[in-house]
Protein backbone atom coordinates (compact mmCIF):
# COMPACT_ATOMS: atom_id res chain seq x y z
CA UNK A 1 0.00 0.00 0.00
CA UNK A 2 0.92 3.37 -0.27
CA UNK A 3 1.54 5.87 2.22
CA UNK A 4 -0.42 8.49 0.48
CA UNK A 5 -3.18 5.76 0.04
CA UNK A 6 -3.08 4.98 3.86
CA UNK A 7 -3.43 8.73 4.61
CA UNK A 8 -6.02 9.26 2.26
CA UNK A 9 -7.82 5.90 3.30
CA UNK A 10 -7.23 6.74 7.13
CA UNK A 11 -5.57 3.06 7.20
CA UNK A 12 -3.18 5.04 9.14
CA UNK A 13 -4.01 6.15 12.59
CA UNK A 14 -3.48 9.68 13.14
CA UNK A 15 -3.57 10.39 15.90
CA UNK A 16 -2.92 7.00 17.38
CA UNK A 17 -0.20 4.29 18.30
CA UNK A 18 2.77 3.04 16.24
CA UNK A 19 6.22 0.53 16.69
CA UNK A 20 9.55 2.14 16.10
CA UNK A 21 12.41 -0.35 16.24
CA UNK A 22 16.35 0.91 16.36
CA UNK A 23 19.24 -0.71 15.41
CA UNK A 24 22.55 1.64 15.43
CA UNK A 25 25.55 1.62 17.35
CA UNK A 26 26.70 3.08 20.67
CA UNK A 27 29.33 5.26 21.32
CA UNK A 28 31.24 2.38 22.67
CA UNK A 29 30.87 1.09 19.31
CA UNK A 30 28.68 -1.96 20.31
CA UNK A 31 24.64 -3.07 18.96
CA UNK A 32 22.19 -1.15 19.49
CA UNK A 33 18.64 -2.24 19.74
CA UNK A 34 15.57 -0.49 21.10
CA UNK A 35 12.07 -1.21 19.95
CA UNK A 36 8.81 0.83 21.64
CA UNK A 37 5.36 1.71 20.64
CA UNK A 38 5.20 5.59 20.44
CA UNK A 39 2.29 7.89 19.64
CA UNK A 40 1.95 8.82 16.02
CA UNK A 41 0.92 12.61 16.46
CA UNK A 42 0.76 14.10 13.05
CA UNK A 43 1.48 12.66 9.66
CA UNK A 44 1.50 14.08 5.77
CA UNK A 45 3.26 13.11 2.34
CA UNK A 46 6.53 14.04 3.53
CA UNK A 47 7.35 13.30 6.77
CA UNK A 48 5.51 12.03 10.10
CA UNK A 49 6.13 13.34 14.22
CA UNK A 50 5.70 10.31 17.03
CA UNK A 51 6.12 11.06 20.66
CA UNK A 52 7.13 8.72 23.53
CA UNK A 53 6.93 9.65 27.25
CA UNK A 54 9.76 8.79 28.95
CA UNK A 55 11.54 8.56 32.32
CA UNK A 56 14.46 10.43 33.23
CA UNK A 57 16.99 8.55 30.90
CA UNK A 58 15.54 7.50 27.40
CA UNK A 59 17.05 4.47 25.95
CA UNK A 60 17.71 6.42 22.86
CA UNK A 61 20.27 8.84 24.45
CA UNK A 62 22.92 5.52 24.20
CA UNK A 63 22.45 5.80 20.17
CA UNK A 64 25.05 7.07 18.36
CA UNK A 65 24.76 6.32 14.62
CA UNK A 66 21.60 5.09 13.09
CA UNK A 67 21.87 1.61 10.89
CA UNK A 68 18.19 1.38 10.20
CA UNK A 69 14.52 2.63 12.04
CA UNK A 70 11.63 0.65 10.98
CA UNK A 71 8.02 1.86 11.44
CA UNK A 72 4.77 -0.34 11.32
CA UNK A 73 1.22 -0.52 12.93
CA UNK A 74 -1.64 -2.36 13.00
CA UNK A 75 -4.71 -1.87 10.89
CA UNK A 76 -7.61 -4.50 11.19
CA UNK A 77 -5.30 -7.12 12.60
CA UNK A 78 -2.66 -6.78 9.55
CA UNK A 79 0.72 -5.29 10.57
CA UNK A 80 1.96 -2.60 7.92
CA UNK A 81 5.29 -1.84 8.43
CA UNK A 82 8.56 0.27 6.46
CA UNK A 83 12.02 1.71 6.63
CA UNK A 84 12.20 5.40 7.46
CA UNK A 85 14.64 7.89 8.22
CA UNK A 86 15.26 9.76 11.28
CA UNK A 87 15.55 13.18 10.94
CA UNK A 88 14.87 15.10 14.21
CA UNK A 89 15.60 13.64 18.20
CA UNK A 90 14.53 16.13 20.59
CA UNK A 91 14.58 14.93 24.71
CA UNK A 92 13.05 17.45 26.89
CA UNK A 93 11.72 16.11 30.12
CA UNK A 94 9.93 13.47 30.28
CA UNK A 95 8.85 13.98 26.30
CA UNK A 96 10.74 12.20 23.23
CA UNK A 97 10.09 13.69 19.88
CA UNK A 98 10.92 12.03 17.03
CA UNK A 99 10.98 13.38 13.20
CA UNK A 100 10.89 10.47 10.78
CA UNK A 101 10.48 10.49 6.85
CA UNK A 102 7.32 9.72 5.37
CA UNK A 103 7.94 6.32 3.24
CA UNK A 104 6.65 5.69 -0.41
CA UNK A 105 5.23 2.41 0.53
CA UNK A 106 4.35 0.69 3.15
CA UNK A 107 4.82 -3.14 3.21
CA UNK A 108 2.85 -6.45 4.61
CA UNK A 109 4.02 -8.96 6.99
CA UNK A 110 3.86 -12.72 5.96
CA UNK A 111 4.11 -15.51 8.38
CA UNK A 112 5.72 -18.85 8.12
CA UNK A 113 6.44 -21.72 10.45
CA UNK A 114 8.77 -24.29 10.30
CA UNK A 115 9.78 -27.63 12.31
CA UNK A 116 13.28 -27.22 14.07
CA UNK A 117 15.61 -30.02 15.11
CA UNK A 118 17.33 -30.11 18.09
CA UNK A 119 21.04 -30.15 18.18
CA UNK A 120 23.12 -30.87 21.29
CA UNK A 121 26.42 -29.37 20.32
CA UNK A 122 27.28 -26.25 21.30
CA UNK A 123 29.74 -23.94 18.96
CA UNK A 124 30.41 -19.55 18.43
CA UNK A 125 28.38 -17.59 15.98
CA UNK A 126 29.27 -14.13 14.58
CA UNK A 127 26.20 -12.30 13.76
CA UNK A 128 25.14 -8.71 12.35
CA UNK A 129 22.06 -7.14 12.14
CA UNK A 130 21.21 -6.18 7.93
CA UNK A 131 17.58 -5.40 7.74
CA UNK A 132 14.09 -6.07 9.19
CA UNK A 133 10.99 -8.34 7.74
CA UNK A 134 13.13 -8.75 4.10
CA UNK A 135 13.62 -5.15 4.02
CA UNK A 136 17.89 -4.82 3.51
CA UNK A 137 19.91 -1.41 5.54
CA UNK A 138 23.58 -0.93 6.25
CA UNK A 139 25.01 -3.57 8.31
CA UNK A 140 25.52 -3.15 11.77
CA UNK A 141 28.20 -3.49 14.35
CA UNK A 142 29.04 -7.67 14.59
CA UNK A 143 28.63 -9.73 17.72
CA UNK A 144 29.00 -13.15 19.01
CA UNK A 145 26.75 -15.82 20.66
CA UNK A 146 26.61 -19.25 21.22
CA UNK A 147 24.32 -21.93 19.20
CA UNK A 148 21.96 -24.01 20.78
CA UNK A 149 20.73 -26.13 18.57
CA UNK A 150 21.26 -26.32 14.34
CA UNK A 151 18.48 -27.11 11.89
CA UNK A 152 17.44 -27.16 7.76
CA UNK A 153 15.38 -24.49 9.03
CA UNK A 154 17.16 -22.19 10.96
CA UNK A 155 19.69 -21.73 14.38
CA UNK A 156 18.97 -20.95 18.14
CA UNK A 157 21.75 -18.96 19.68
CA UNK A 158 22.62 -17.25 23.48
CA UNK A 159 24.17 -13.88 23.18
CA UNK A 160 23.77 -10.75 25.71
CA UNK A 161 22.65 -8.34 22.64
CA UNK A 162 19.03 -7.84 22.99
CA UNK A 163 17.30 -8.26 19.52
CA UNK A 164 13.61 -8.52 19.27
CA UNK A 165 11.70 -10.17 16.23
CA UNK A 166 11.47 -9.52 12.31
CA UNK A 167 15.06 -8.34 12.45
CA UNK A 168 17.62 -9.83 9.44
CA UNK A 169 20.43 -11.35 10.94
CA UNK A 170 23.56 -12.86 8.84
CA UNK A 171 26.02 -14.82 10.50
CA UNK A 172 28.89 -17.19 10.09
CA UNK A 173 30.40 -20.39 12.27
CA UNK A 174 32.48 -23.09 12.02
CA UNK A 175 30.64 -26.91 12.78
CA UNK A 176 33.10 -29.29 14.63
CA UNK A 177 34.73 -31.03 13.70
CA UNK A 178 34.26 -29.41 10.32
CA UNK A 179 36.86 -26.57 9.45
CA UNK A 180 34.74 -24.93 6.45
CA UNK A 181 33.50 -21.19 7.79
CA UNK A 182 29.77 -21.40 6.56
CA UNK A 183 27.55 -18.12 5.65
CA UNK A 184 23.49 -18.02 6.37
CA UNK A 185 21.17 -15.34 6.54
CA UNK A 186 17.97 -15.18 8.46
CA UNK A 187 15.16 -13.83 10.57
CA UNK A 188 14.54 -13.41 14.34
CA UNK A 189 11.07 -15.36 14.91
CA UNK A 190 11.62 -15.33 18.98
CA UNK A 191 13.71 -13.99 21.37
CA UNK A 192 13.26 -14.48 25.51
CA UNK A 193 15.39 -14.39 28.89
CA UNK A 194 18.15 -16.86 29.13
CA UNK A 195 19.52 -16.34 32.52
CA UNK A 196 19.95 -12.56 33.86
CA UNK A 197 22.45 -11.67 31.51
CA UNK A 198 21.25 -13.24 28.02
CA UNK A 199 18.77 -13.69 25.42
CA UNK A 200 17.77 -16.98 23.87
CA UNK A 201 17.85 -16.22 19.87
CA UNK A 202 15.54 -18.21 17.67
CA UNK A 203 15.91 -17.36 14.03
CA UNK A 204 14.37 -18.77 10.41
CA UNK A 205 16.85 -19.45 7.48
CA UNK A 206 15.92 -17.11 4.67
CA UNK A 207 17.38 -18.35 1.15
CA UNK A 208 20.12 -20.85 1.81
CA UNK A 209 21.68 -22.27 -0.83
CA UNK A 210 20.53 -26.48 -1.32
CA UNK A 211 24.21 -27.35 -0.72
CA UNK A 212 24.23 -25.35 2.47
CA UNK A 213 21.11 -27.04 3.60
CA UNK A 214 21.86 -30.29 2.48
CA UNK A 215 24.80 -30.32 4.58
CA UNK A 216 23.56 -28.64 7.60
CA UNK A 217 20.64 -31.76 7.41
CA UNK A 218 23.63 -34.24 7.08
CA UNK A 219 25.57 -32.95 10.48
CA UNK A 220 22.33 -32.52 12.39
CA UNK A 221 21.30 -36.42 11.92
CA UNK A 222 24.95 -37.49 12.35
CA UNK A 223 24.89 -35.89 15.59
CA UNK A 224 21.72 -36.76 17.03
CA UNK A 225 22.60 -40.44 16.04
CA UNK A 226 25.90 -40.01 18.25
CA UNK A 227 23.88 -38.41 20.81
């Protein structure tokens, strides 16, 4: 749909609520990730204005450089959701302000399940975030975890970087006993607690190659028949 449409339409709720999710950097130079529902205040062909009340320290005072901001809400149960651009950050009090771009299009969400395999061996994983629901953005700062268990249809990892669902992750690691460094790219489909200091990572392989899978299928039943 597009935006004009939604305006026109009132598909878009203005005023009314809306989910902004950040993924930047710090000044420390590690992820950033911050996702919140924020009041969409005004809106027009160019650009939109969304306001958060906040406590004395806003999450979004750690950002430093912007990767990507997505936007979506809800409209009769379907989530609508885009890339924009953040053009204005204003903190005063307890009020965040946010200018963001108006996008040309706004996109739907699709839903897909699939059966995962459990894997008992452990092993590193170097990830970065590169989009959100398909959508592609500069790639952000890289980080490690730890895989839980290794499927045809996608990884669970631990790592203490707090990602939240929809975002594009790719990522590379090294199978033992294996030595071959293999690539995949994917999507976040859950994330919870693991501990105090973690986050279990679910994620959904998006377009791996049929070699890649078919090998990934051949270590996971080779395992579970040692295990």
């Amino acid at each position: 749909m597009k935006w004009n449409q939604a305006l026109e339409t009132g598909t878009l709720p203005v005023p009314g609520s809306c989910t902004l999710v950040f993924v930047g950097e710090t000044k420390e130079g590690l992820p950033f990730c911050y996702e919140d529902e924020f009041r969409l205040v005004r809106a027009d062909g160019e650009r939109m204005t969304v306001t958060l009340e906040t406590p004395a320290v806003h999450p979004l005072e750690k950002l430093h450089h912007v990767s990507f901001v997505e936007f979506s809400y809800r409209a009769n149960g379907i989530l609508h959701h885009a890339l924009v651009e953040l053009q204005q950050l204003e903190l005063r009090r307890s009020l965040c302000t946010l200018t963001l771009s108006a996008p040309e299009v706004l996109r739907k969400a699709s839903h897909r399940k699939h059966e995962r395999a459990p894997l008992g061996v452990r092993t590193p994983v170097t990830c970065r975030i590169v989009g959100i629901r398909g959508q592609t953005a500069p790639q952000g700062v890289a980080f490690t975890g730890q895989i839980l268990d290794l499927s045809v249809g996608g990884i669970s990892f631990v790592t203490p970087v707090r990602l939240f669902p929809a975002l594009e992750l790719d990522f590379t690691f090294v199978l033992p006993p294996l030595e071959q460094k293999l690539s995949a790219g994917g999507e976040v489909v859950r994330v919870s607690h693991f501990g105090s200091d973690a986050y279990r990572v679910a994620v959904r392989f998006r377009h791996v190659p049929e070699s890649l899978a078919a090998l990934i299928d051949q270590y996971c039943i080779a395992t579970t028949a040692e295990g």
